[in-house]
Protein backbone atom coordinates (compact mmCIF):
# COMPACT_ATOMS: atom_id res chain seq x y z
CA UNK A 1 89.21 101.68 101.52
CA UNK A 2 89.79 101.08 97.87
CA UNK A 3 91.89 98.32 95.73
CA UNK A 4 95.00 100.44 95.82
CA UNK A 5 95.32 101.32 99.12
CA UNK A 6 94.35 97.62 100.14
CA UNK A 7 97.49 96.86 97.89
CA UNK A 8 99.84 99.49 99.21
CA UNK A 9 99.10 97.47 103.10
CA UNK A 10 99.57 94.04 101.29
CA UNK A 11 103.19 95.39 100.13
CA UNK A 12 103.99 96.97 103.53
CA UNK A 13 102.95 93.98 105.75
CA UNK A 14 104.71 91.73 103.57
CA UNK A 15 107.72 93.38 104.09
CA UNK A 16 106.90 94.43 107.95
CA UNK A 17 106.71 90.32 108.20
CA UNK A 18 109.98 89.66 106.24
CA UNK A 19 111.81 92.38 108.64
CA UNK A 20 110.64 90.51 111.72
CA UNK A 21 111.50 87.32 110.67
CA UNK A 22 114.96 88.33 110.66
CA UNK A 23 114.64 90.15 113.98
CA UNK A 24 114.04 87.01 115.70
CA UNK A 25 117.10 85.73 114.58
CA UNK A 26 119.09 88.28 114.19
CA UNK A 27 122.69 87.42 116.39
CA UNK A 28 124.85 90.52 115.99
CA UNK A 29 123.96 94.44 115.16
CA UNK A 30 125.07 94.46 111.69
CA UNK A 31 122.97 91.34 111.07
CA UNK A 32 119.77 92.61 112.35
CA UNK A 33 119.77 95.60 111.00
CA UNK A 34 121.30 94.46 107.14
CA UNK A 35 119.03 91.81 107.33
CA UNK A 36 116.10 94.23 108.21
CA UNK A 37 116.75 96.17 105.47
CA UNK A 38 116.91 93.61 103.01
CA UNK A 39 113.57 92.13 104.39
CA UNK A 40 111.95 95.63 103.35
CA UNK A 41 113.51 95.92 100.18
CA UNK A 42 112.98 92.46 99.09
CA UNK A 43 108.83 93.27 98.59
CA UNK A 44 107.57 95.92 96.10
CA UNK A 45 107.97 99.00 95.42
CA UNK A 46 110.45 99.45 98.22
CA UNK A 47 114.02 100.16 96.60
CA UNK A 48 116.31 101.30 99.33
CA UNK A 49 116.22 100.94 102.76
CA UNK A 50 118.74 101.98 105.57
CA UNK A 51 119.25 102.86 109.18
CA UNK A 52 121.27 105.53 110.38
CA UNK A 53 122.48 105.62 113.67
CA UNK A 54 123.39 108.48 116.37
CA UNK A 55 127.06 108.18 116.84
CA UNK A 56 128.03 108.66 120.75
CA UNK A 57 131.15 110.92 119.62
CA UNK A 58 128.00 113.73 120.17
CA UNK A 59 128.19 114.76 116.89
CA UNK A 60 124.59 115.36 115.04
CA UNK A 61 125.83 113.07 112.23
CA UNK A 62 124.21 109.96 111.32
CA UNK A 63 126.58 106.48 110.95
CA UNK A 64 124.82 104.16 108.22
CA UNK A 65 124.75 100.93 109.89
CA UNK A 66 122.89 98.82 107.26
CA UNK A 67 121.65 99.27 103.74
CA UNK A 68 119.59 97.25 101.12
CA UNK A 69 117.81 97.56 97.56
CA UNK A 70 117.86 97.73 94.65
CA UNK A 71 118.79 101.22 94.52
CA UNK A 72 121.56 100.71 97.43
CA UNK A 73 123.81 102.34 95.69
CA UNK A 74 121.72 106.14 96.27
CA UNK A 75 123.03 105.77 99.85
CA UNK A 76 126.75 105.80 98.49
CA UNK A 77 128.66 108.88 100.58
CA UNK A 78 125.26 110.16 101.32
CA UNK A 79 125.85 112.69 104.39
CA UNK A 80 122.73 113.00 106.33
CA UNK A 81 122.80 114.60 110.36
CA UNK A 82 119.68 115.38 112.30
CA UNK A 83 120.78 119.18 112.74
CA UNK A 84 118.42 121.55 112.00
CA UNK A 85 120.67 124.13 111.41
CA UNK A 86 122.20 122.02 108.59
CA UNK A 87 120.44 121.39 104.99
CA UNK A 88 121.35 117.83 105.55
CA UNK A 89 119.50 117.71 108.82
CA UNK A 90 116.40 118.94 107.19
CA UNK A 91 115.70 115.48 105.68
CA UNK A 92 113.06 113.01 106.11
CA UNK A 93 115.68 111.35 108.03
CA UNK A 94 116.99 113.94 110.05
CA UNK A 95 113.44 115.27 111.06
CA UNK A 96 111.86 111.74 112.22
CA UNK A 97 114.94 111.69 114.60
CA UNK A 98 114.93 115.48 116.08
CA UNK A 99 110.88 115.43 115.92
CA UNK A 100 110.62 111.84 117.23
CA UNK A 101 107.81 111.07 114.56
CA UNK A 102 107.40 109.96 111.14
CA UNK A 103 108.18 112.37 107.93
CA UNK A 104 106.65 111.49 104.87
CA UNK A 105 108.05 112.85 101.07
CA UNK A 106 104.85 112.02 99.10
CA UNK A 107 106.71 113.25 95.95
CA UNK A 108 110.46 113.44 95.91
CA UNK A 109 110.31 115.35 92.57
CA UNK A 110 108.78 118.32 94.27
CA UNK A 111 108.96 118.49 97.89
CA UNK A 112 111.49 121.55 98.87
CA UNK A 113 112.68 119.47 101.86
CA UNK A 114 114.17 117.34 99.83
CA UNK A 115 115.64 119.43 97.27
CA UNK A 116 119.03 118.70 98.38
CA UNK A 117 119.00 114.66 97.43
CA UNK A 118 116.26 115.44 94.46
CA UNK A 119 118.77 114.94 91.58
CA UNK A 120 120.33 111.92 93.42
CA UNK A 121 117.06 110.36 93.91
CA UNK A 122 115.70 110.82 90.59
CA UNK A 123 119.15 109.31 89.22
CA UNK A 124 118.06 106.08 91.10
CA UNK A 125 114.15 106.35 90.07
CA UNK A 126 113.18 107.43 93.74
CA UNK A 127 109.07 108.90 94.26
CA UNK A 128 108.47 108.60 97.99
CA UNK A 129 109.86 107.83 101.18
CA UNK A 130 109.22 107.55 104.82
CA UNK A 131 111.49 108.17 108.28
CA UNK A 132 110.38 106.91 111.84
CA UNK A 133 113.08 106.65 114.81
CA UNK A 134 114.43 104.49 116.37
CA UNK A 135 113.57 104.71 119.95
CA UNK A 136 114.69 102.37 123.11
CA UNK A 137 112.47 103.82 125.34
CA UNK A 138 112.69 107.12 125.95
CA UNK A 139 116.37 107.66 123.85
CA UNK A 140 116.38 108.21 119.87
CA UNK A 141 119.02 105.98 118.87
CA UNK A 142 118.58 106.73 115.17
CA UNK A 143 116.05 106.14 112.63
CA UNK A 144 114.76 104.09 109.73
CA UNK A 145 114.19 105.15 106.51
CA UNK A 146 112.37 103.56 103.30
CA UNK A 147 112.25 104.91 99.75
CA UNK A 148 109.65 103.65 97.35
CA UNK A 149 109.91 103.94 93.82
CA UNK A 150 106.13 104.91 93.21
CA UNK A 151 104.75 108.43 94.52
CA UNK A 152 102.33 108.67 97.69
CA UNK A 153 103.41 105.01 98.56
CA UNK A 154 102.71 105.77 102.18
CA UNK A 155 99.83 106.41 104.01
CA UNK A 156 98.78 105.83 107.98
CA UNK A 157 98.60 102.37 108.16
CA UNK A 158 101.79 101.50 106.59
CA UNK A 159 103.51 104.04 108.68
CA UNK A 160 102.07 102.63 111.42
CA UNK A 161 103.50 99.18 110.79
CA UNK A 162 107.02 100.82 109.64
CA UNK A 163 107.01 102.46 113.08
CA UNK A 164 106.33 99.39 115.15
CA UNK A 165 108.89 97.67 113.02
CA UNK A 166 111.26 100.30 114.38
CA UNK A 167 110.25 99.91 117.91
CA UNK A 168 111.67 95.82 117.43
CA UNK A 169 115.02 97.32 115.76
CA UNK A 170 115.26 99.85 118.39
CA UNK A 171 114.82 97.01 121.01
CA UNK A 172 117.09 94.27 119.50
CA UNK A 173 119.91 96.47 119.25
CA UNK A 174 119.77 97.66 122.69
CA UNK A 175 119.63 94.01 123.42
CA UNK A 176 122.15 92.83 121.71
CA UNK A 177 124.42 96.29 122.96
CA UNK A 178 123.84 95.17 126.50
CA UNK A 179 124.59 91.37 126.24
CA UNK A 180 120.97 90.28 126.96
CA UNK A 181 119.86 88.84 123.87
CA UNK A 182 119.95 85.47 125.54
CA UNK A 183 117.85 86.26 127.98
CA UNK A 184 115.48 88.69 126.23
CA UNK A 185 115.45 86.54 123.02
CA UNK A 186 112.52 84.09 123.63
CA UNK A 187 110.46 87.57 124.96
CA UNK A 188 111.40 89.42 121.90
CA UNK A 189 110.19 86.64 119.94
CA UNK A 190 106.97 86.32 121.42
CA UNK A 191 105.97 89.58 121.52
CA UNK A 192 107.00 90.16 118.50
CA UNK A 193 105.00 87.03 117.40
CA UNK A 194 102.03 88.39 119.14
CA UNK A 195 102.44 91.94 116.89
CA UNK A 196 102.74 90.35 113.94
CA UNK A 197 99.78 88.62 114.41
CA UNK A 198 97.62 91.37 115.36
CA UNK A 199 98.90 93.28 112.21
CA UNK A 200 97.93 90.08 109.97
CA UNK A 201 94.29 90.40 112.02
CA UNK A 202 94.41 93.72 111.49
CA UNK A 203 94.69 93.37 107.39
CA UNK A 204 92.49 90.47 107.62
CA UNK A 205 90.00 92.55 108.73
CA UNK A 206 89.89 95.56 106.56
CA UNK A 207 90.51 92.75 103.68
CA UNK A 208 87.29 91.29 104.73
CA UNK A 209 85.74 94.85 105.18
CA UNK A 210 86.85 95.92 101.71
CA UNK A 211 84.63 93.11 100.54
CA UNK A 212 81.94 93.34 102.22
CA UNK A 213 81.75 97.28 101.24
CA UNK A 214 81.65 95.84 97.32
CA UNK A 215 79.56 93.50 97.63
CA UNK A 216 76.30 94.55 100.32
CA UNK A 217 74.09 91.61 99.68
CA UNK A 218 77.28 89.24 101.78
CA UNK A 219 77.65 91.76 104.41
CA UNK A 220 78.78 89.90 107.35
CA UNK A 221 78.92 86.55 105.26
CA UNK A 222 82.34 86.01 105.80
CA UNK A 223 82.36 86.67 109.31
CA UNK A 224 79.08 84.30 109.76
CA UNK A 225 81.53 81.83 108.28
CA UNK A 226 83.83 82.53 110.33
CA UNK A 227 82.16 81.75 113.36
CA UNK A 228 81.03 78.66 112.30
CA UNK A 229 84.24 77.18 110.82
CA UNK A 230 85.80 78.13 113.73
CA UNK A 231 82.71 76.11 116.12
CA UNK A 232 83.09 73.07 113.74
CA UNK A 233 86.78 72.85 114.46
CA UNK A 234 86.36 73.19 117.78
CA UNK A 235 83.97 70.40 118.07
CA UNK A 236 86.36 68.20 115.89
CA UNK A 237 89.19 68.80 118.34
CA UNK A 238 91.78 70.99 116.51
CA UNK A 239 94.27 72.69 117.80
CA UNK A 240 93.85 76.43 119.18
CA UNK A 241 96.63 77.51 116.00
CA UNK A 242 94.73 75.50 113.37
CA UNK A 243 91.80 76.72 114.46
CA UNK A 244 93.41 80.33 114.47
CA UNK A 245 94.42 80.28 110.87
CA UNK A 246 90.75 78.79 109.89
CA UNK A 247 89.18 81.82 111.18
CA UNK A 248 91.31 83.82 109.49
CA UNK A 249 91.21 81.93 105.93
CA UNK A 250 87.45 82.43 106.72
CA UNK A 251 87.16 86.18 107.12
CA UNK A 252 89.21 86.20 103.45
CA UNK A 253 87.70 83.48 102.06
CA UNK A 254 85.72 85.94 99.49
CA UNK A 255 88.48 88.38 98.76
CA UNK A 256 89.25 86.97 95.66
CA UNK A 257 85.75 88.25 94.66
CA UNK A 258 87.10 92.36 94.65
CA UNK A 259 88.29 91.83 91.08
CA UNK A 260 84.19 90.44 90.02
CA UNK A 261 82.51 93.02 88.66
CA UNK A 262 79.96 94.15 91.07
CA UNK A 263 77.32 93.63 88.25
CA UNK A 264 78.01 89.86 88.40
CA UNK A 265 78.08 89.52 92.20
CA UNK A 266 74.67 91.50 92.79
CA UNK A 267 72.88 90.36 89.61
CA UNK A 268 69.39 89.89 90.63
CA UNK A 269 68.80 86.28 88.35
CA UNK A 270 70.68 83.41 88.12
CA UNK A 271 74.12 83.82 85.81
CA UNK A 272 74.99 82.58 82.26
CA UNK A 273 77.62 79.77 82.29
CA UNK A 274 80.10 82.58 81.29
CA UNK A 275 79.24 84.61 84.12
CA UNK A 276 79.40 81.64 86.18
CA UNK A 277 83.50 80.38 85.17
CA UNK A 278 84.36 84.41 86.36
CA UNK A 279 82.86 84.17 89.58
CA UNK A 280 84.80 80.84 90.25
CA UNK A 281 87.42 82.54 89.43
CA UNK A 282 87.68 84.54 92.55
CA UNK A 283 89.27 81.47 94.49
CA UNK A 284 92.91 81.20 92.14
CA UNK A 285 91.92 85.65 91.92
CA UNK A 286 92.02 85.11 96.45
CA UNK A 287 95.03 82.77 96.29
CA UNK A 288 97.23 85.22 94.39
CA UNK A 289 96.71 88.17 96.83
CA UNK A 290 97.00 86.12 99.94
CA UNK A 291 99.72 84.02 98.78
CA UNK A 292 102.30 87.29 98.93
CA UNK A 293 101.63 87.70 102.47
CA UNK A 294 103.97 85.26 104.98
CA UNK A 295 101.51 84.59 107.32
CA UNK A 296 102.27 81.58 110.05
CA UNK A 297 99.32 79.37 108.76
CA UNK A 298 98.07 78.19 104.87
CA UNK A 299 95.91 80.93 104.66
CA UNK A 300 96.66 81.40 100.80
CA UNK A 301 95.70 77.41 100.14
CA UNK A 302 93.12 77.06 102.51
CA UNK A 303 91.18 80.24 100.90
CA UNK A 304 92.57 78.49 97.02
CA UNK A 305 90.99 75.18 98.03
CA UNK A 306 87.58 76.05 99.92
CA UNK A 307 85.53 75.64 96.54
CA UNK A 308 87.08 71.41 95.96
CA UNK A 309 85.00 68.94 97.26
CA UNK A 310 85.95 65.46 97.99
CA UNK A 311 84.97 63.29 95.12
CA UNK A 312 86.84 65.99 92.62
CA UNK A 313 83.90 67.67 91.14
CA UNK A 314 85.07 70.83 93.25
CA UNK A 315 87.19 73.78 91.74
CA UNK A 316 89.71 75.20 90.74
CA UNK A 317 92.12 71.57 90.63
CA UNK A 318 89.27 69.20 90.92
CA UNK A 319 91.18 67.44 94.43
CA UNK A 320 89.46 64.64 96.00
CA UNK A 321 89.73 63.43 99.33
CA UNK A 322 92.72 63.83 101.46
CA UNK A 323 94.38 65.69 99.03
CA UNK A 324 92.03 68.54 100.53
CA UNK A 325 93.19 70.66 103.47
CA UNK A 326 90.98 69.44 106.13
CA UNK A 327 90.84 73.66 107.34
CA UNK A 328 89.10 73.57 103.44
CA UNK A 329 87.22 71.07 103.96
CA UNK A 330 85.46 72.69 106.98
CA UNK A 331 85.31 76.11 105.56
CA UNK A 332 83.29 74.51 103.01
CA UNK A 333 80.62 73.06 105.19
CA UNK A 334 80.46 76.15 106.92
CA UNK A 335 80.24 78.62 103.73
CA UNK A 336 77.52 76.44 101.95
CA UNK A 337 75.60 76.24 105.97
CA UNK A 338 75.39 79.92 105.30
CA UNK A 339 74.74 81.20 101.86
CA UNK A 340 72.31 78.72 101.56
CA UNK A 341 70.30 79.88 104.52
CA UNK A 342 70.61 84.10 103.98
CA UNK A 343 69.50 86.13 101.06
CA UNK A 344 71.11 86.60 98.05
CA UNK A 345 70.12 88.77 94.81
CA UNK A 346 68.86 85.34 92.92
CA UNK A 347 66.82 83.86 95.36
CA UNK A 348 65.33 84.62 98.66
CA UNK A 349 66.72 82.73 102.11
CA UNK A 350 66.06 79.09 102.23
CA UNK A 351 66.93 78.97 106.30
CA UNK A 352 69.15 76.87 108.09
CA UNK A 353 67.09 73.71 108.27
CA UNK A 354 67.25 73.44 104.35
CA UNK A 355 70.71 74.34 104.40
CA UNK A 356 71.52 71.39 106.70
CA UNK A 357 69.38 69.04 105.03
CA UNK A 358 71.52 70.16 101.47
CA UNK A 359 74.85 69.87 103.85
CA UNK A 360 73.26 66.35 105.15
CA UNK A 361 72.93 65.04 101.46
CA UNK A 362 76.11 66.00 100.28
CA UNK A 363 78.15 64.59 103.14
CA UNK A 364 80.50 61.37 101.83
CA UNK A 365 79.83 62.99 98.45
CA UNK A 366 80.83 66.00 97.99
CA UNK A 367 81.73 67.26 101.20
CA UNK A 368 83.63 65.12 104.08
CA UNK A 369 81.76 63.75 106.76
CA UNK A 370 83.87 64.30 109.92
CA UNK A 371 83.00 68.74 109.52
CA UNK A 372 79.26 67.84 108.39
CA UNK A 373 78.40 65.39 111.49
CA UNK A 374 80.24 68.29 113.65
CA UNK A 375 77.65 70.93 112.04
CA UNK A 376 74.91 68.30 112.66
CA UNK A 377 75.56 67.79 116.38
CA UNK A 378 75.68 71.85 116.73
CA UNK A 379 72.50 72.13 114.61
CA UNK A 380 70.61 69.70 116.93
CA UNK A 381 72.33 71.73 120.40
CA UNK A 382 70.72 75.23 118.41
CA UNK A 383 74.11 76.68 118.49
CA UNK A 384 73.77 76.83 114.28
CA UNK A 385 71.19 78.67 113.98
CA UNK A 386 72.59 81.34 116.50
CA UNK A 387 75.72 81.26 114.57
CA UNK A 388 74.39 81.78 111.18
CA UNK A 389 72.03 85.13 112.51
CA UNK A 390 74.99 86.50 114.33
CA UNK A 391 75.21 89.90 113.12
């Protein structure tokens, strides 16, 4: 995976996660499905967004039920069916409802399906789009479409999360048409809790692989850390969530490091003081990318703040002591347990009982004492050191 496709499933989770906040909400049809549509269209590059419904008058005519963007306005009198026999039927649109799978216009200005809206789209700086339907089960009800205003803004695994968002708007408006929201609403909310947080896994996880593909001499560090921040907090008596969105800070907590040239992170001697303020730089570069995405937990902050330490000598906003997201705090026990007992470029592997006596002299200093005596009392039960050489 490169950068830009790791940004193109930034933008479209971001706006899968806006959509479904609204869908859990969402009171009447016109609500859900407006407010769906301005979820999408309120993240970049998406400019329009609508869905078109089949109209029960058995017509093969699609009834715009909700609209949003920028470029709203390219939907105006638009006439689109699902007919094949009709030009406007040969749409994306149209032929993600008759087909019953996505359709994908990489390139508006030269794809001949979609000659007959080219000059339209081009009026309203249109490059892309994609159509999935809407399907209640086994019935089509209609279909969703979005409209980017970048070329080949779509690839598999933002369809994929466009077509499970159309699965929820498929199933809330057959809720809401059958006068069961009440009754389906706290279902629809957790299982549509439970997708959105296997799609923010999902990214996690092919963040954290992105990384680790840059940057060979950490492969599996952040996943090492992982493990242990989330053993730490479990011996300090979190909660299941918080220790959820630890784990998942964790497997990020390098990501900021993708814009470090790959000379810096695998340079092979210790770095110059100017090659030094770069790499810490990867903690505000981590915040900024994690920060667009609305996950449930601090991910963003906890991943800014895992560098601080507790008397302020820390970086990058020099916080001391409870001003320091105790998640932070116990990533950073963790992520110094770790790189100080592997390999790196600079040095060979000191092991984990001189990384514990480093962790052990820097407790009450520079790191806090509660995550430190927690990574003690698992280094004397052995469970560390099977942690740490977990592949």
């Amino acid at each position: 995976m490169n950068d830009h496709q790791l940004v193109k499933q930034v933008w479209a989770l971001a706006a899968y996660s806006n959509a479904i906040k609204v869908l859990l909400r969402a009171k009447t049809q016109l609500e859900l499905v407006q407010g769906v549509c301005e979820g999408i269209t309120n993240q970049f590059p998406y400019v329009v967004s609508w869905v078109g419904l089949i109209k029960e008058n058995h017509t093969k005519d699609l009834l715009v039920a909700g609209v949003s963007g920028s470029a709203s306005a390219y939907a105006d009198g638009i006439v689109v069916s699902w007919d094949e026999n009709m030009p406007s039927g040969r749409g994306p649109l149209g032929t993600a409802i008759r087909t019953q799978k996505p359709s994908i216009v990489n390139n508006c200005d030269v794809d001949p399906n979609f000659l007959p809206w080219r000059d339209r789209a081009q009026k309203f700086g249109i490059k892309s789009c994609v159509a999935v339907p809407l399907q209640a089960g086994e019935k089509v009800i209609g279909g969703l479409i979005v409209y980017a205003s970048i070329a080949n803004a779509f690839s598999l695994p933002e369809i994929h999360l466009f077509e499970g968002l159309a699965d929820e708007i498929a199933f809330g408006i057959e809720g809401l048409q059958n006068q069961a929201i009440i009754e389906q609403d706290k279902l629809r909310q957790e299982e549509s809790q439970k997708l959105l947080i296997k799609s923010l896994e999902s990214m996690v996880g092919a963040m954290s692989t992105t990384m680790e593909l840059r940057d060979p001499y950490t492969a599996g560090h952040q996943y090492r850390v992982a493990i242990i921040s989330e053993a730490i907090a479990k011996e300090l008596g979190c909660t299941s969530d918080q220790i959820h969105g630890l784990k998942l800070a964790a497997l990020v907590h390098d990501i900021g490091k993708i814009s470090i040239p790959a000379e810096i992170l695998m340079k092979p001697v210790a770095l110059t003081d100017h090659e030094h303020a770069i790499l810490r730089d990867h903690v505000n570069n981590g915040y900024k990318v994690l920060k667009e995405i609305p996950f449930v937990w601090p991910i963003a902050e906890i991943v800014r703040q895992h560098h601080e330490r507790i008397d302020g000598s820390g970086y990058p906003l020099g916080l001391k002591g409870d001003q320091i997201l105790l998640e932070s705090k116990i990533l950073a026990v963790a992520d110094t347990l770790e790189s100080m007992s592997s390999f790196r470029p600079y040095r060979p592997a000191l092991g984990i009982d001189k990384a514990m006596e480093l962790v052990l002299s820097e407790s009450g200093n520079q790191l806090d004492p509660l995550p430190v005596q927690a990574a003690k009392k698992l280094y004397d039960q052995g469970a560390l050191n099977m942690l740490i050489s977990r592949k």
